[in-house]
Protein backbone atom coordinates (compact mmCIF):
# COMPACT_ATOMS: atom_id res chain seq x y z
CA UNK A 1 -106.49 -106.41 -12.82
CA UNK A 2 -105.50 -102.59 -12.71
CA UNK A 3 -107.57 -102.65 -9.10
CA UNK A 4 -104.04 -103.77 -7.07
CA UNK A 5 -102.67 -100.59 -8.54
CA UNK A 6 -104.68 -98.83 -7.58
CA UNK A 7 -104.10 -99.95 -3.54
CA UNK A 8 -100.81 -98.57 -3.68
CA UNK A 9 -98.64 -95.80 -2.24
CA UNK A 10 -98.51 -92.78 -2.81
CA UNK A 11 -102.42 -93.16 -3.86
CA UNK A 12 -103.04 -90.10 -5.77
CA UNK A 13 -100.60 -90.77 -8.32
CA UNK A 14 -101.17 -94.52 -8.50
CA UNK A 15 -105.31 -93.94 -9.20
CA UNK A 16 -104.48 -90.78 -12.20
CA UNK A 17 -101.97 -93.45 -13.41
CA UNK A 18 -104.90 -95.98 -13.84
CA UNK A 19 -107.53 -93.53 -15.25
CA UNK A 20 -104.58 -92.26 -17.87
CA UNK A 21 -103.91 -95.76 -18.55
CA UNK A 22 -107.69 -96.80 -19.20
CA UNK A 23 -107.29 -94.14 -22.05
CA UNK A 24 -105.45 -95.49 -25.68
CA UNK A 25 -102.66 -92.85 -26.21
CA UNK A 26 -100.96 -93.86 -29.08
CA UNK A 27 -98.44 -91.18 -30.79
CA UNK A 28 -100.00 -89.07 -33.60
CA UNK A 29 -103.32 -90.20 -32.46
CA UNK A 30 -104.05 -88.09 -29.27
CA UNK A 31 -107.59 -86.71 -29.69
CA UNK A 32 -108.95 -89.16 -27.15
CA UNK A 33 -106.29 -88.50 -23.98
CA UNK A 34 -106.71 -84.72 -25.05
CA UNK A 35 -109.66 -84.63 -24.53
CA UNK A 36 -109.40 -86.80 -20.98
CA UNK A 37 -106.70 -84.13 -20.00
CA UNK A 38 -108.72 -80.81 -20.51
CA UNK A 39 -112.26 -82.43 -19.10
CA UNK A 40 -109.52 -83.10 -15.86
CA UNK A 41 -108.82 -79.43 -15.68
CA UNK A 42 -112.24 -78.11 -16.39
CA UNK A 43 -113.59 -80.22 -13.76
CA UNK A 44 -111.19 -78.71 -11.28
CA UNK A 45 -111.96 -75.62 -12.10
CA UNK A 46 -108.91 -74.61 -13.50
CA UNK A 47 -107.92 -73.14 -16.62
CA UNK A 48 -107.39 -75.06 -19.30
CA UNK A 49 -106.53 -74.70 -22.38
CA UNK A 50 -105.24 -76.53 -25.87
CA UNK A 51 -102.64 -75.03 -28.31
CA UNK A 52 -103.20 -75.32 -31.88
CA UNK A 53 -101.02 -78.54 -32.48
CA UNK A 54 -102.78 -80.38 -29.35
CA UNK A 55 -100.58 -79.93 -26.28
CA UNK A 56 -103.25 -78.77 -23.14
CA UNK A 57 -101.81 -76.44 -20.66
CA UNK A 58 -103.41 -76.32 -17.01
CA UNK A 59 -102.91 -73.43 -14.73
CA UNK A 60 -103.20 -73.68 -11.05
CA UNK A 61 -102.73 -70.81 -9.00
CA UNK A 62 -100.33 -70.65 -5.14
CA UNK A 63 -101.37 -72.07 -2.49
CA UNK A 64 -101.33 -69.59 0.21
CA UNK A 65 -98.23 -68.33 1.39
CA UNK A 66 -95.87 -69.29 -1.38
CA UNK A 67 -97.30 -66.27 -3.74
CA UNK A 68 -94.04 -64.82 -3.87
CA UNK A 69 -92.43 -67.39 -5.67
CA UNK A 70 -91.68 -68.39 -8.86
CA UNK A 71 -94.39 -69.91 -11.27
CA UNK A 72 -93.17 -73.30 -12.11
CA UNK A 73 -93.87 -75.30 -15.35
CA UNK A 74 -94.71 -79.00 -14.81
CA UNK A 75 -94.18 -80.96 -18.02
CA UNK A 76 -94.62 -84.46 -19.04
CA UNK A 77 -96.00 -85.88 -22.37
CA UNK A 78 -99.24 -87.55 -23.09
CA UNK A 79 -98.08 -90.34 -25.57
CA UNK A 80 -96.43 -93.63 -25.16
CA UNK A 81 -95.13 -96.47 -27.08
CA UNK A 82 -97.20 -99.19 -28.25
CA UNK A 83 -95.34 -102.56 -28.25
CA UNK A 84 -96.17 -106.07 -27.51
CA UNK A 85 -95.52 -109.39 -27.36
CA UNK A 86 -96.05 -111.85 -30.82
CA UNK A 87 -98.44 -114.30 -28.34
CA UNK A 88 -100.16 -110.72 -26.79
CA UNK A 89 -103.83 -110.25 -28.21
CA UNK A 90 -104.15 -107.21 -27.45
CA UNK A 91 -105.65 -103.52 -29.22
CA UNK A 92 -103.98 -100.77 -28.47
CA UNK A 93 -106.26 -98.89 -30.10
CA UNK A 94 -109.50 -99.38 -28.47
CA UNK A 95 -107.96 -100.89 -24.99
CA UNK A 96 -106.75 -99.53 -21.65
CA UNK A 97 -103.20 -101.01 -20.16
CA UNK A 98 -103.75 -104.23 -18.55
CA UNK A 99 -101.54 -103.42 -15.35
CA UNK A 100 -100.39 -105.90 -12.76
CA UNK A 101 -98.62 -106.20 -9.29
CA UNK A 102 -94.76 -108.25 -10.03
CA UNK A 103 -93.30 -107.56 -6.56
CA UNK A 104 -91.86 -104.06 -6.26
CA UNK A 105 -92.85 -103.42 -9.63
CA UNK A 106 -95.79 -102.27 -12.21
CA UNK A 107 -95.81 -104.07 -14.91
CA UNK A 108 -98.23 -104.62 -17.79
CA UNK A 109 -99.61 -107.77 -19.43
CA UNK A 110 -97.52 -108.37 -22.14
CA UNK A 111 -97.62 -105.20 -23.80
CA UNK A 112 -95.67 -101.38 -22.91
CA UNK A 113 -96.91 -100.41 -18.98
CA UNK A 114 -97.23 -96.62 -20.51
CA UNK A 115 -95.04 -95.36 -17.41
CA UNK A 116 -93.17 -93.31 -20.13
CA UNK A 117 -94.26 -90.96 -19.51
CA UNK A 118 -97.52 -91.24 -17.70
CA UNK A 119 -96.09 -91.52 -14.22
CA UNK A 120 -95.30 -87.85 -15.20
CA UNK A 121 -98.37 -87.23 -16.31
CA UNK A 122 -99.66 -88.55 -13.22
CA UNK A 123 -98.08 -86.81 -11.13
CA UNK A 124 -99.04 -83.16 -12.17
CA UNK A 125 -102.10 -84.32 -12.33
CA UNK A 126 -101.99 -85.22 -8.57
CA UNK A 127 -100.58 -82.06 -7.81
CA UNK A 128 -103.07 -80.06 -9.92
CA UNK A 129 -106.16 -81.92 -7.69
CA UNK A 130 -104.71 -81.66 -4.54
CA UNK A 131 -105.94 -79.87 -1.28
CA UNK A 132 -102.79 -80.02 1.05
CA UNK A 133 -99.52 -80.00 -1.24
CA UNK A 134 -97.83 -76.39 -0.81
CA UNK A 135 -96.86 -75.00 -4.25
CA UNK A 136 -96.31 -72.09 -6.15
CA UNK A 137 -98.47 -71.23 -9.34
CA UNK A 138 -98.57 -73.54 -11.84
CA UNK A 139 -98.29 -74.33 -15.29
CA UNK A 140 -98.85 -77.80 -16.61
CA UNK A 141 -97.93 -78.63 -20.02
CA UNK A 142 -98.69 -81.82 -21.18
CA UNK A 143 -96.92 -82.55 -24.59
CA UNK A 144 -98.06 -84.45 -27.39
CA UNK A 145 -96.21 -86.88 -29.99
CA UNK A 146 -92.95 -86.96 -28.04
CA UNK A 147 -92.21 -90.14 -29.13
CA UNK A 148 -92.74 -90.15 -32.55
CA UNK A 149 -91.16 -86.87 -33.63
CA UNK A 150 -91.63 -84.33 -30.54
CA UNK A 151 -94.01 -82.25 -32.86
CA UNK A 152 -95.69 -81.38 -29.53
CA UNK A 153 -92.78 -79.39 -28.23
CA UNK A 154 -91.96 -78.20 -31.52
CA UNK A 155 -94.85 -76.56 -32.03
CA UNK A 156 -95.50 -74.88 -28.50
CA UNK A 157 -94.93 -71.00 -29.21
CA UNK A 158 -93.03 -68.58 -27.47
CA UNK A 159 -94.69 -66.20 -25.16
CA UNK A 160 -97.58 -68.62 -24.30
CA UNK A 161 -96.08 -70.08 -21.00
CA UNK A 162 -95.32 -67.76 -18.07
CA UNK A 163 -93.07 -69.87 -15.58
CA UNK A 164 -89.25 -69.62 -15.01
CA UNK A 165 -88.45 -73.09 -14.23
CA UNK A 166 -89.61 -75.79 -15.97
CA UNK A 167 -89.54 -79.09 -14.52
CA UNK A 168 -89.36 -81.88 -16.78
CA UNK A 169 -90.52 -85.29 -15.75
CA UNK A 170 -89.35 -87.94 -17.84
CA UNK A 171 -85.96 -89.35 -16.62
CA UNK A 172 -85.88 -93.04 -15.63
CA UNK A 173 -83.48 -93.26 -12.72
CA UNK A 174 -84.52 -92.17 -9.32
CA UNK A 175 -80.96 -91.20 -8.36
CA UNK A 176 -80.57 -88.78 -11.64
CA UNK A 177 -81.02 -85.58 -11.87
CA UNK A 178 -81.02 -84.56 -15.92
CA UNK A 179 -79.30 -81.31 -17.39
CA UNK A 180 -79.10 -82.54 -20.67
CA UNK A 181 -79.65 -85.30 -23.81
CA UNK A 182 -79.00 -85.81 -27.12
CA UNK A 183 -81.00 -84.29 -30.36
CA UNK A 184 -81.96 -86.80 -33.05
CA UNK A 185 -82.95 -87.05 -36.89
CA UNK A 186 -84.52 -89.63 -38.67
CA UNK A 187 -82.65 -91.43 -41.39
CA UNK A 188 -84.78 -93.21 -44.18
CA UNK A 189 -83.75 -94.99 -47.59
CA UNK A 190 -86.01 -96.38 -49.67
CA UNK A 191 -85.32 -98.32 -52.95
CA UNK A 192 -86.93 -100.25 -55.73
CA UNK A 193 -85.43 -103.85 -56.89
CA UNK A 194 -86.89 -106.09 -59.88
CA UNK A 195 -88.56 -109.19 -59.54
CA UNK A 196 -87.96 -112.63 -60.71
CA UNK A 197 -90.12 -115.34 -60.63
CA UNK A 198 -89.50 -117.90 -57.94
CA UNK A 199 -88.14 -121.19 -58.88
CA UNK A 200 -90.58 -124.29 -59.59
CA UNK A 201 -88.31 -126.76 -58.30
CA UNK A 202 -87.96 -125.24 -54.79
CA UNK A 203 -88.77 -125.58 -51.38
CA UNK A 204 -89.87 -121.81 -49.32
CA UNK A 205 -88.77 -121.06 -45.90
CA UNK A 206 -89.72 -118.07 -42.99
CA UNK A 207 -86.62 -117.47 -41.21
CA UNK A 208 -88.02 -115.87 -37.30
CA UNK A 209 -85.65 -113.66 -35.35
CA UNK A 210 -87.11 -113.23 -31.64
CA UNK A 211 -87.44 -113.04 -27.99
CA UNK A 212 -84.61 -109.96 -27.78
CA UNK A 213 -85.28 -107.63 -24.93
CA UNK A 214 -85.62 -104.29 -27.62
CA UNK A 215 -85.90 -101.19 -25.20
CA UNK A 216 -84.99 -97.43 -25.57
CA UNK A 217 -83.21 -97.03 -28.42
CA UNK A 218 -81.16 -94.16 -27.04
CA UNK A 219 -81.04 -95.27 -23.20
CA UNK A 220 -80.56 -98.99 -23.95
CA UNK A 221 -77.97 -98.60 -27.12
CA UNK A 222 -74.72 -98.94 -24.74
CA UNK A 223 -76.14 -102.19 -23.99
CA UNK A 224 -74.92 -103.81 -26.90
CA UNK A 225 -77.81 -105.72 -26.87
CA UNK A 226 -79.24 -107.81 -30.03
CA UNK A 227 -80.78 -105.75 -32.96
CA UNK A 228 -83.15 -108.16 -35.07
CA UNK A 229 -82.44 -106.20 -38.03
CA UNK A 230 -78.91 -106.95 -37.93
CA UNK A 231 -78.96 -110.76 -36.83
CA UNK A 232 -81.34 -111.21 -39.75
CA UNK A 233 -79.59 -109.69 -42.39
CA UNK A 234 -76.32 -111.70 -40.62
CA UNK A 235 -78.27 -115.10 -41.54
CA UNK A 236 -78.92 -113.51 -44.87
CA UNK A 237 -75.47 -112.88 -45.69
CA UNK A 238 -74.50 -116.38 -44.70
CA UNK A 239 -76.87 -118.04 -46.49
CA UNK A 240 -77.28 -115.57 -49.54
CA UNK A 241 -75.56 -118.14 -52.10
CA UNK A 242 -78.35 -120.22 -51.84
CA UNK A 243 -81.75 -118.39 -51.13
CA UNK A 244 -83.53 -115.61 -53.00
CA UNK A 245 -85.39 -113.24 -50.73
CA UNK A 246 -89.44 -113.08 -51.17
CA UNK A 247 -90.09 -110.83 -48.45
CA UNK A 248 -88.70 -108.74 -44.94
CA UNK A 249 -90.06 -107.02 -42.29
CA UNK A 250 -88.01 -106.31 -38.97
CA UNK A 251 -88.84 -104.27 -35.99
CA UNK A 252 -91.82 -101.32 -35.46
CA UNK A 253 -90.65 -98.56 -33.97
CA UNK A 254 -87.72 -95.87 -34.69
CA UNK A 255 -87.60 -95.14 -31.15
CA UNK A 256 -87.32 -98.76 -29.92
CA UNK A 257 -84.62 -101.61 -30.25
CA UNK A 258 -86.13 -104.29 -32.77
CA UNK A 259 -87.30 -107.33 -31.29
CA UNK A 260 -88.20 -109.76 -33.98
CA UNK A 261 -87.73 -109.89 -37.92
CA UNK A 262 -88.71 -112.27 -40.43
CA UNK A 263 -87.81 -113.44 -43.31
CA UNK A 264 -89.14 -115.59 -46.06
CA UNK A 265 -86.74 -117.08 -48.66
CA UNK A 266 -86.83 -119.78 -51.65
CA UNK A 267 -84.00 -122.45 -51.95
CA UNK A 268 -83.76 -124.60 -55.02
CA UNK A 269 -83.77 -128.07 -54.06
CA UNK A 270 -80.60 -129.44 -54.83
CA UNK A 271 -79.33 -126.14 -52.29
CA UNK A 272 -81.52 -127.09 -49.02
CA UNK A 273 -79.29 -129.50 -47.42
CA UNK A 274 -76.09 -126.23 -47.54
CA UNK A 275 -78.73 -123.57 -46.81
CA UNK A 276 -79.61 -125.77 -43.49
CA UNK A 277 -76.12 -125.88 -42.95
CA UNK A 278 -74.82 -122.48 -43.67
CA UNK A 279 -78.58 -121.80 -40.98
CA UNK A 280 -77.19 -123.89 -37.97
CA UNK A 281 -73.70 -122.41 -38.62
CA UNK A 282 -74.52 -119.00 -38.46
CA UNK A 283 -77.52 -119.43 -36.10
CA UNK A 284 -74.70 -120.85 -33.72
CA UNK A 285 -72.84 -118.34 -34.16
CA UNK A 286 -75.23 -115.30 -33.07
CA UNK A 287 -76.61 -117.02 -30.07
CA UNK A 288 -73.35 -117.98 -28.60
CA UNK A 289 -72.47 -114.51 -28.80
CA UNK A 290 -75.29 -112.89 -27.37
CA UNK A 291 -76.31 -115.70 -24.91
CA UNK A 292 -75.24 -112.93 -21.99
CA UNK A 293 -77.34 -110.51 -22.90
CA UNK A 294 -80.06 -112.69 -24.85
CA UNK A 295 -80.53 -115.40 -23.19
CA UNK A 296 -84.64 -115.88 -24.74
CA UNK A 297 -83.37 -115.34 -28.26
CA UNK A 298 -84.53 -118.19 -30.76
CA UNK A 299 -84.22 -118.64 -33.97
CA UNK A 300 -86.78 -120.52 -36.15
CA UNK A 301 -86.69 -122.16 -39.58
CA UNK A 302 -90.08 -123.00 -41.29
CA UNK A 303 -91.29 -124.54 -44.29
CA UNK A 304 -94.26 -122.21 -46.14
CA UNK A 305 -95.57 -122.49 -49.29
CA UNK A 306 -93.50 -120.86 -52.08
CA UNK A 307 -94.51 -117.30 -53.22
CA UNK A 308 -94.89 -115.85 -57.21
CA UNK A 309 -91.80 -113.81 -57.10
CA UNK A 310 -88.10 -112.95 -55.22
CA UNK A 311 -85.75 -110.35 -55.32
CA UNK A 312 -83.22 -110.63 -58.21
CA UNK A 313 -80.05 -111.41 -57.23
CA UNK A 314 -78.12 -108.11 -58.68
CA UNK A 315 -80.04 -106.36 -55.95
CA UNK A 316 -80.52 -108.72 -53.26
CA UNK A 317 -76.52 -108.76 -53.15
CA UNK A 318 -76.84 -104.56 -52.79
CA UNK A 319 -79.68 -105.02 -50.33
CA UNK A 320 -77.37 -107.27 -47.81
CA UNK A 321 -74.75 -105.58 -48.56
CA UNK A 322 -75.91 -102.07 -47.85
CA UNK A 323 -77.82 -103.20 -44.46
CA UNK A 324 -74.36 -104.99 -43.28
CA UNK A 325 -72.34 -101.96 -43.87
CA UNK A 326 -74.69 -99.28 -42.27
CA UNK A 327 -73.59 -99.01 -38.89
CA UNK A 328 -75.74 -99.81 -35.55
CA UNK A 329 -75.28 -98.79 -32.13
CA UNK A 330 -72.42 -96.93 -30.23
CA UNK A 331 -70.81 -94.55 -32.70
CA UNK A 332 -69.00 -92.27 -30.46
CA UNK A 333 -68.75 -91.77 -26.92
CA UNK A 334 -68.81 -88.42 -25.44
CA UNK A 335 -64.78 -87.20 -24.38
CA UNK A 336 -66.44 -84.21 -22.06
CA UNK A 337 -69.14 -86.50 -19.86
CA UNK A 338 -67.73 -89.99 -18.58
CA UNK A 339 -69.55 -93.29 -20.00
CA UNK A 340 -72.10 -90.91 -21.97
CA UNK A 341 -72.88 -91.96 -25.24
CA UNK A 342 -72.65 -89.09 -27.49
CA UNK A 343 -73.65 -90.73 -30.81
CA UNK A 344 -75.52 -93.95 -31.98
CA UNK A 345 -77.66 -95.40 -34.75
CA UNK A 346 -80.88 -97.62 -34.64
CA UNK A 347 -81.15 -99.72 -37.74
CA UNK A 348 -85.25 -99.58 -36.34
CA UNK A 349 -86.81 -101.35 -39.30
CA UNK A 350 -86.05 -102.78 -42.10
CA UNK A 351 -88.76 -103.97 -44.92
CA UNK A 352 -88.71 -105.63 -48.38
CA UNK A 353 -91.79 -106.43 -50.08
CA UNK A 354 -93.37 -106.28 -53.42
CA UNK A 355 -90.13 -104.57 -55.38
CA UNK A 356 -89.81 -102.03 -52.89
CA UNK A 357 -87.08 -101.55 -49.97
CA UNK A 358 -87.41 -99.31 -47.23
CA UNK A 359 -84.78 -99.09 -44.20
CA UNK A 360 -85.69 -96.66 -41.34
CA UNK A 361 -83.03 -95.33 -38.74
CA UNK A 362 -83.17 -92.72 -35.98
CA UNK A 363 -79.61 -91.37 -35.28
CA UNK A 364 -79.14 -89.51 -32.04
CA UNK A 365 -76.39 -87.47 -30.50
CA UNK A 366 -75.54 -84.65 -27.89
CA UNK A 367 -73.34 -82.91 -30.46
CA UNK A 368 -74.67 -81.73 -33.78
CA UNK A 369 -71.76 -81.98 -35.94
CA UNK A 370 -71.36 -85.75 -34.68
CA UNK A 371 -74.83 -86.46 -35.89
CA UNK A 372 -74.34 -85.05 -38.83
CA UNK A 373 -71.44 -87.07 -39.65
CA UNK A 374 -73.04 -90.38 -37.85
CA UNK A 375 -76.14 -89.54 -40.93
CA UNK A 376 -74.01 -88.90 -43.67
CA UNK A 377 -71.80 -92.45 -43.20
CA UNK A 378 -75.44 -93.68 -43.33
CA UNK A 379 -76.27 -91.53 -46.64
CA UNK A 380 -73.27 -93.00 -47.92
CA UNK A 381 -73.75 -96.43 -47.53
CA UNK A 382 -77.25 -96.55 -48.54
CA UNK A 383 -76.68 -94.29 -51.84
CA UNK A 384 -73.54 -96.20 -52.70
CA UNK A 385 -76.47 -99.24 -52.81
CA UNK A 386 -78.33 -96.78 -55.33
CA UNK A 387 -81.61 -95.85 -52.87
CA UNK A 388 -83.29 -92.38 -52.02
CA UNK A 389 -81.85 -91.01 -48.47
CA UNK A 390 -84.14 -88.40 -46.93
CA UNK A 391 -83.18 -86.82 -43.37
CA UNK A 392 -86.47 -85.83 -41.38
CA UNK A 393 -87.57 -84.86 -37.54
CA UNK A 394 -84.40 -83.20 -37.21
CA UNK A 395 -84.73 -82.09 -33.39
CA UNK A 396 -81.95 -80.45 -30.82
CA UNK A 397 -79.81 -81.60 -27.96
CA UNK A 398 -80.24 -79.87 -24.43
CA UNK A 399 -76.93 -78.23 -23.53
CA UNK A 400 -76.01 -79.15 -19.52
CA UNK A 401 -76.28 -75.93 -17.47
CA UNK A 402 -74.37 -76.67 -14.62
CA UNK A 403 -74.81 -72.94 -13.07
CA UNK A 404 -78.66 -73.72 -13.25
CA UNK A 405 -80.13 -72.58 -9.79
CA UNK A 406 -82.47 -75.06 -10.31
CA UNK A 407 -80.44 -78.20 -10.11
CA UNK A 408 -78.91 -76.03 -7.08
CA UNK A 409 -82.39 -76.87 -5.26
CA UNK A 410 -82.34 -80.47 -6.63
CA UNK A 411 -78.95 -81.24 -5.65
CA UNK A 412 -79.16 -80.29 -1.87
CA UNK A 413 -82.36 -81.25 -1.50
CA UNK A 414 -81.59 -84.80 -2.97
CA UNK A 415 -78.49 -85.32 -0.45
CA UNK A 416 -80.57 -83.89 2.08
CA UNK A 417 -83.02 -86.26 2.05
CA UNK A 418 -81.26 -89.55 1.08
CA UNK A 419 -77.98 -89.09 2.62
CA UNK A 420 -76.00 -89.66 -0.72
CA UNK A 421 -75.28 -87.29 -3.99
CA UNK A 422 -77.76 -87.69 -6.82
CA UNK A 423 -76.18 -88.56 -10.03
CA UNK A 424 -76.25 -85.13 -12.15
CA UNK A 425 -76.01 -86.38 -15.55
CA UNK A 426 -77.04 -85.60 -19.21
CA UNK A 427 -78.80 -88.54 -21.37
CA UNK A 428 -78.43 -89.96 -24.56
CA UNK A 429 -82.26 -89.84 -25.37
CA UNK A 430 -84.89 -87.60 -26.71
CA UNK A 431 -86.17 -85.15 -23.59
CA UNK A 432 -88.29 -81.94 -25.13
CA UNK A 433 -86.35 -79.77 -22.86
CA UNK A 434 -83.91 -78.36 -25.98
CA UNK A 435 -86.95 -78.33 -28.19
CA UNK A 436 -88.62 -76.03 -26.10
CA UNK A 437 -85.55 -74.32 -24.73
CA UNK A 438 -85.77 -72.55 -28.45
CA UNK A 439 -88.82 -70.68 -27.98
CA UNK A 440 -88.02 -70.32 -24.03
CA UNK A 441 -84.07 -69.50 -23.74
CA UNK A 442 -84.39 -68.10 -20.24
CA UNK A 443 -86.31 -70.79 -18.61
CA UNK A 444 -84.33 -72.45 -16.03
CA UNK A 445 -84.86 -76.30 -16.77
CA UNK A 446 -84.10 -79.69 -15.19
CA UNK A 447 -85.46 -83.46 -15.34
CA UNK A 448 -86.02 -86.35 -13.04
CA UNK A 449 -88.29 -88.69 -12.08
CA UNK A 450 -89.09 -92.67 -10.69
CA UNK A 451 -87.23 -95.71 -11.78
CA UNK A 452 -88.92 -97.27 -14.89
CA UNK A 453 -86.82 -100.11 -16.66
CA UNK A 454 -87.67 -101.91 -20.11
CA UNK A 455 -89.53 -98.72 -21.63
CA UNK A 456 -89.85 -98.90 -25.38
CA UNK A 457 -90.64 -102.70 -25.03
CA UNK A 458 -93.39 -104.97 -23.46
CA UNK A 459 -90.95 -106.09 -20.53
CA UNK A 460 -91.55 -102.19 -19.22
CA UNK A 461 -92.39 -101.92 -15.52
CA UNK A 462 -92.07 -98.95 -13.04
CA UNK A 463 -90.71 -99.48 -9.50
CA UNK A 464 -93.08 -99.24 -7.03
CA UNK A 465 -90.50 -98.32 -3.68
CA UNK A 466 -88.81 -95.35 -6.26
CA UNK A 467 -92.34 -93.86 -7.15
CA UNK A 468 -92.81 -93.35 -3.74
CA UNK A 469 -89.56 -91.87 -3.30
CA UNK A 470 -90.10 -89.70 -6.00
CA UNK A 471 -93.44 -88.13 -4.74
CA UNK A 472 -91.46 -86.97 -1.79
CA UNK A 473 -88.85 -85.41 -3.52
CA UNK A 474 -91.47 -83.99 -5.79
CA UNK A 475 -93.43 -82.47 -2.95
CA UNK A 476 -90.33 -80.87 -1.40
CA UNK A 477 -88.98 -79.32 -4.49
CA UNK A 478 -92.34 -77.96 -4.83
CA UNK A 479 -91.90 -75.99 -0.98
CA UNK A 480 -88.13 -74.97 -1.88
CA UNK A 481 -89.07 -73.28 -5.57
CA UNK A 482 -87.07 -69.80 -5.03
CA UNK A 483 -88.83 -66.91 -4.54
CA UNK A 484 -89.38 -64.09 -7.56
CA UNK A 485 -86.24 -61.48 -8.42
């Protein structure tokens, strides 16, 4: 399957974009595409080396003639997301990507295509093993965990990289040139709630939330598109007179958009025919609404057996209650940077199960006294329902340099070769750039890279025409570095 890939243009990075993907790369769980990355640069020859959180720097030296310019840094990260489809059997843990052909585009077989961020990845590594690419000296840094708390970057210490410009590959729009994005923090409540034994005369149903697109949960949030969490606990709400919740679990991922949630909840008999009812009402409802931007959203009903025990109703009403008032998506958009979103919540996943509740958010935002305020309405609501808020993975923005004589190189270069402006923009997602901007205050940074749509979700796919266009640009920028002071 991965063979047609491996046919395409520009070859290099295609083929170190198949042997990357051949290697499982889950977050938190990187000893395996470590150890692929420094074997790469040993058997080049080059020095390679691996800091003590796992990140592997490889250094390549000039080629001849540009020695008198500026060492570079070339950074992508070495993680991706693992989603896929309900009807996907599929390991992520012991399998490679199973990539396919769609057209102009990459795509995977039902599962995440991996091109966040490994069309990066790819790409340095094309540049580190090639022959005929002028460049100055280089340092590759290939991050680890990126997506799951950016521990890679936050552990990379100062004074261990060299280069002045750092050149970040992980933007998702061919035509943008990045100069900034939002920091994030994690948001999690957890609670307890007593159990009651489920009614004898009953009948048990799974309520099934699914076929929403998900995606990035900072790129995709001004979207508006469907969050499972929320639609669930909507049907939930409208229904809550007559059921009493067994069990919950919605979405996977902080990071990602949730998909699918389900339910299971017992109705007393003499309550099925409103609960049906109040169901087709609200189901109604929801669909018509998001039928634009939905349009493979279903909603399923099922009879199950009936389980031991419920939620009691004191705290079922505080558990609905607290997940309706928390707020999801949009929560501010940026006055300084036109149709930016500055601040948003994921409501990412939401579980109940055996007495215990436990509601996990990632709030983002370019400015840090909006996310602070965007977590503590989210504090509020979910102490007011009496559970434990913790605040974790607390990262920072990237602050837009628009003197950068970087993005001076980008932007004439871009015009130059595609006869239009390039969109110089900030993002409202996760790049390691202010992370490692700490540690590194002087290095001159900038991100950009090939079009990749869907990331965060199984419907990911890479275009095939911008990755092409991309290489260029990335093998010009790589002539026009400046030279040293």
């Amino acid at each position: 399957m991965n063979e047609a890939i491996r046919q395409l243009q520009p070859a290099s990075l295609w083929n170190h974009f198949a042997d990357l993907n051949a290697v499982p790369r889950p977050s938190k769980k990187e000893e395996r595409v470590i150890k692929f990355m420094k074997d790469f640069g040993t058997n080049l020859g080059l020095e390679t080396l691996e800091d003590e959180v796992g990140n592997v720097i490889i250094r390549k030296p000039a080629t001849s003639g540009m020695e008198d310019r500026k060492m570079i840094v070339m950074q992508s990260h070495l993680d991706m997301v693992h989603q896929k489809n309900n009807d996907t059997n599929f390991d992520f843990e012991t399998q490679g990507i199973e990539m396919l052909v769609d057209g102009d585009w990459v795509r995977a077989n039902g599962t995440t295509l991996g091109a966040d961020n490994g069309l990066g990845v790819a790409t340095i590594m094309a540049i580190l093993s090639s022959n005929d690419i002028q460049h100055p000296a280089i340092e590759a840094l290939f991050t680890i965990d990126e997506e799951t708390g950016m521990t890679g970057a936050m552990g990379l210490k100062g004074g261990i990289l060299q280069g002045e410009i750092l050149l970040n590959l992980d933007t998702e729009e061919d035509d943008e040139i990045g100069v900034g994005c939002a920091g994030g923090v994690d948001i999690t409540a957890v609670g307890e709630y007593a159990q009651d034994n489920a009614s004898t005369n009953a009948q048990a149903y799974t309520i099934t939330v699914k076929g929403l697109q998900g995606g990035h949960s900072g790129m995709d949030i001004i979207k508006g598109l469907g969050n499972a969490n929320k639609m669930m606990n909507r049907l939930l709400a409208a229904t809550k007179g007559e059921i009493s919740l067994a069990a919950l679990a919605g979405g996977s991922l902080r990071n990602a958009i949730p998909r699918e949630s389900v339910a299971t909840v017992v109705v007393d008999t003499e309550d099925i025919s409103t609960f049906v009812a109040h169901m087709e009402e609200e189901q109604f409802k929801i669909i018509e609404e998001y039928k634009l931007l939905e349009p493979d959203l279903t909603i399923e009903t099922e009879k199950v057996s009936t389980p031991a025990k419920v939620m009691s109703k004191v705290d079922q009403t505080k558990f609905i209650n607290a997940v309706y008032a928390a707020h999801n998506g949009v929560f501010r958009m940026s006055p300084a940077i036109e149709d930016l979103v500055e601040t948003s919540n994921n409501i990412a996943k939401v579980t109940a199960n055996d007495g215990t509740i436990k509601i996990e958010c990632l709030t983002r935002s370019s400015v840090d006294s909006s996310k602070d305020d965007m977590a503590n309405t989210l504090r509020a609501v979910f102490e007011l329902a009496g559970y434990k808020v913790s605040a974790s993975g607390d990262y920072p923005g990237w602050a837009p340099n628009m003197d950068s004589p970087i993005l001076k190189v980008l932007d004439e270069l871009y015009e130059k070769m595609n006869g239009e402006k390039a969109n110089v923009a900030a993002c409202h997602a996760g790049l390691e750039c202010g992370i490692l901007g700490q540690n590194y205050p002087d290095m001159d940074m900038i991100s950009f890279g090939p079009t990749i749509k869907g990331a965060h979700s199984p419907d990911e796919r890479a275009n095939i025409p911008s990755t092409q266009k991309y290489w260029e640009f990335v093998v010009e920028i790589l002539k026009n570095i400046p030279k040293k002071a």
